[in-house]
Protein backbone atom coordinates (compact mmCIF):
# COMPACT_ATOMS: atom_id res chain seq x y z
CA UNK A 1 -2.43 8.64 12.88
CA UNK A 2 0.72 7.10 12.16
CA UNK A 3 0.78 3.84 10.00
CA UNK A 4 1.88 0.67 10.88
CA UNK A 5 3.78 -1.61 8.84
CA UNK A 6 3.58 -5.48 9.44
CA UNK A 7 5.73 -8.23 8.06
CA UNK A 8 4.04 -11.29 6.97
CA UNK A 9 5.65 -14.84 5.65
CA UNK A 10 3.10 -14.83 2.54
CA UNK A 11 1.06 -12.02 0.38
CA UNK A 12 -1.31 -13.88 1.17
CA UNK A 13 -1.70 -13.56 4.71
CA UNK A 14 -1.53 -10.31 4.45
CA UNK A 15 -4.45 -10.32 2.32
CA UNK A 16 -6.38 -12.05 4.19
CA UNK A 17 -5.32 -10.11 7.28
CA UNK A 18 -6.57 -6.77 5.21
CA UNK A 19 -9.66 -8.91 4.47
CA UNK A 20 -10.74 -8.98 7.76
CA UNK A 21 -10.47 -5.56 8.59
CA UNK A 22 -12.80 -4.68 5.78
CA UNK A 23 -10.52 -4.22 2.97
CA UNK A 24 -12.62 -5.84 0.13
CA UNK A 25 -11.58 -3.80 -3.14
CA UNK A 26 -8.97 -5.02 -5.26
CA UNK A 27 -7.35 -1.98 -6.33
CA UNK A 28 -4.76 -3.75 -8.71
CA UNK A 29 -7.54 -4.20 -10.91
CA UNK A 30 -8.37 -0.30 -10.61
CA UNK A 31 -4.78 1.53 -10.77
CA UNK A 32 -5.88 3.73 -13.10
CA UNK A 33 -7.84 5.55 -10.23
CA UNK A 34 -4.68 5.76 -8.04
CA UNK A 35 -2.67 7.06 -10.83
CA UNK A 36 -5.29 9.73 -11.86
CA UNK A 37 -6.36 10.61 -8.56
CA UNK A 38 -3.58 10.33 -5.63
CA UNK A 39 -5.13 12.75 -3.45
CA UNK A 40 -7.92 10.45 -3.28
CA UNK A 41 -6.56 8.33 -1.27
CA UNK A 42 -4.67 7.31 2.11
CA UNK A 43 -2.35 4.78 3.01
CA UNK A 44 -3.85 2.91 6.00
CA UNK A 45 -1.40 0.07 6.24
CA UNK A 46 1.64 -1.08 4.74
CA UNK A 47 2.32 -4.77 4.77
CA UNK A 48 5.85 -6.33 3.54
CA UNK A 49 6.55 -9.81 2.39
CA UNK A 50 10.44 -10.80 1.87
CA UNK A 51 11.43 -13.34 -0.01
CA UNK A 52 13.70 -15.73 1.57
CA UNK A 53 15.78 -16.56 -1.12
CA UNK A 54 15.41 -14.35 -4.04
CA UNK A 55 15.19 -10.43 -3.33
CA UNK A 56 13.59 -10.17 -6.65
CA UNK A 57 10.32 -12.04 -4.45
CA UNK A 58 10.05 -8.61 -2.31
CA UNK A 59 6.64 -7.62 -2.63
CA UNK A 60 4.59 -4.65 -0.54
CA UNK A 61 1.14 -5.08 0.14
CA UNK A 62 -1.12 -1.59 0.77
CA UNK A 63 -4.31 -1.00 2.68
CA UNK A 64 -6.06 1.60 1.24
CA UNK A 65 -8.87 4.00 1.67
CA UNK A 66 -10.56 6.35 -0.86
CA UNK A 67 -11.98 9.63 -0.04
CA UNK A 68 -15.38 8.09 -0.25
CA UNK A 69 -14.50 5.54 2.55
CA UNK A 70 -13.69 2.40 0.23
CA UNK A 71 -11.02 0.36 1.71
CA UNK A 72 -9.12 -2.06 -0.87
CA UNK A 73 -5.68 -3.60 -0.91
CA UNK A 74 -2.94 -3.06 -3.54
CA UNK A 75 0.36 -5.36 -4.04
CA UNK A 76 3.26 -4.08 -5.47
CA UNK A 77 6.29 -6.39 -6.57
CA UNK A 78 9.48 -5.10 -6.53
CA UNK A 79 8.79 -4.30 -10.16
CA UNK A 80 5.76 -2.99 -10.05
CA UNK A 81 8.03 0.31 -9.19
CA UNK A 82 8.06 2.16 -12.04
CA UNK A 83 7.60 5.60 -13.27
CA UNK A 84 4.15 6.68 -13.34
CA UNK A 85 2.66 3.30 -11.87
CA UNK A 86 0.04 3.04 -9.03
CA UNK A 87 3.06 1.49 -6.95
CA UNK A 88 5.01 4.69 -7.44
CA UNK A 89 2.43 6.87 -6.44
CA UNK A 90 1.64 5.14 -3.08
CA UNK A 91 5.28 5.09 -2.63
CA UNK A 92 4.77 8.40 -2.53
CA UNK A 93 2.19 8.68 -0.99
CA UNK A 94 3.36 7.02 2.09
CA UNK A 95 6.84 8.95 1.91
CA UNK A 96 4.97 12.40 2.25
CA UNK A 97 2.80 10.93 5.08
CA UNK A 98 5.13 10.09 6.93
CA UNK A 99 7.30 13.45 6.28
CA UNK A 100 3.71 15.22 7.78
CA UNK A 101 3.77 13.02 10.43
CA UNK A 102 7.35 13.36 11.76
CA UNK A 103 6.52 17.08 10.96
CA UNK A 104 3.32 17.58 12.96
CA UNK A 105 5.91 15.59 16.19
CA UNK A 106 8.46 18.17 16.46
């Protein structure tokens, strides 16, 4: 399943856009678990806010789902990118889904 990636004008409508589909955990609060545990989870959906005037405003907003079937959301700010943070490792995460994808294509 390949994922799709929207562009939004605000966080949070993308938020509330993951909301409705069922994406009720707040994994910011829980990055420990992503850190710990990567292979726990997928990357459903990738949403991207970009701020009009300052780049520094670029934030990336996840849908996520655990191996147990718990969807949440996580946003990373363009900071948030550091080594060994939750945002890295969905980074990541996405990167080497995508690889698999374009992979399992050819």
């Amino acid at each position: 399943m390949e994922r799709q990636m929207y562009h939004y004008a605000t966080v949070s409508k993308a938020l509330e856009e993951l909301t409705e589909k069922g994406y009720s955990v707040d994994y910011n609060l829980q990055e420990d678990k992503i850190i710990n545990s990567p292979a726990d989870f997928t990357i459903e959906e990738i949403y991207r806010y970009e701020g009009e005037t300052d780049p520094g405003d670029e934030a990336t907003v996840f849908g996520i789902k655990s191996s147990t079937g718990e969807k949440g959301t996580f946003v990373a700010g363009m900071n948030a990118y550091t080594e060994n943070s939750a945002a890295q490792v969905l980074n990541e995460l996405f990167i080497k889904g995508r690889q698999e994808y374009n992979a399992s294509k050819e």
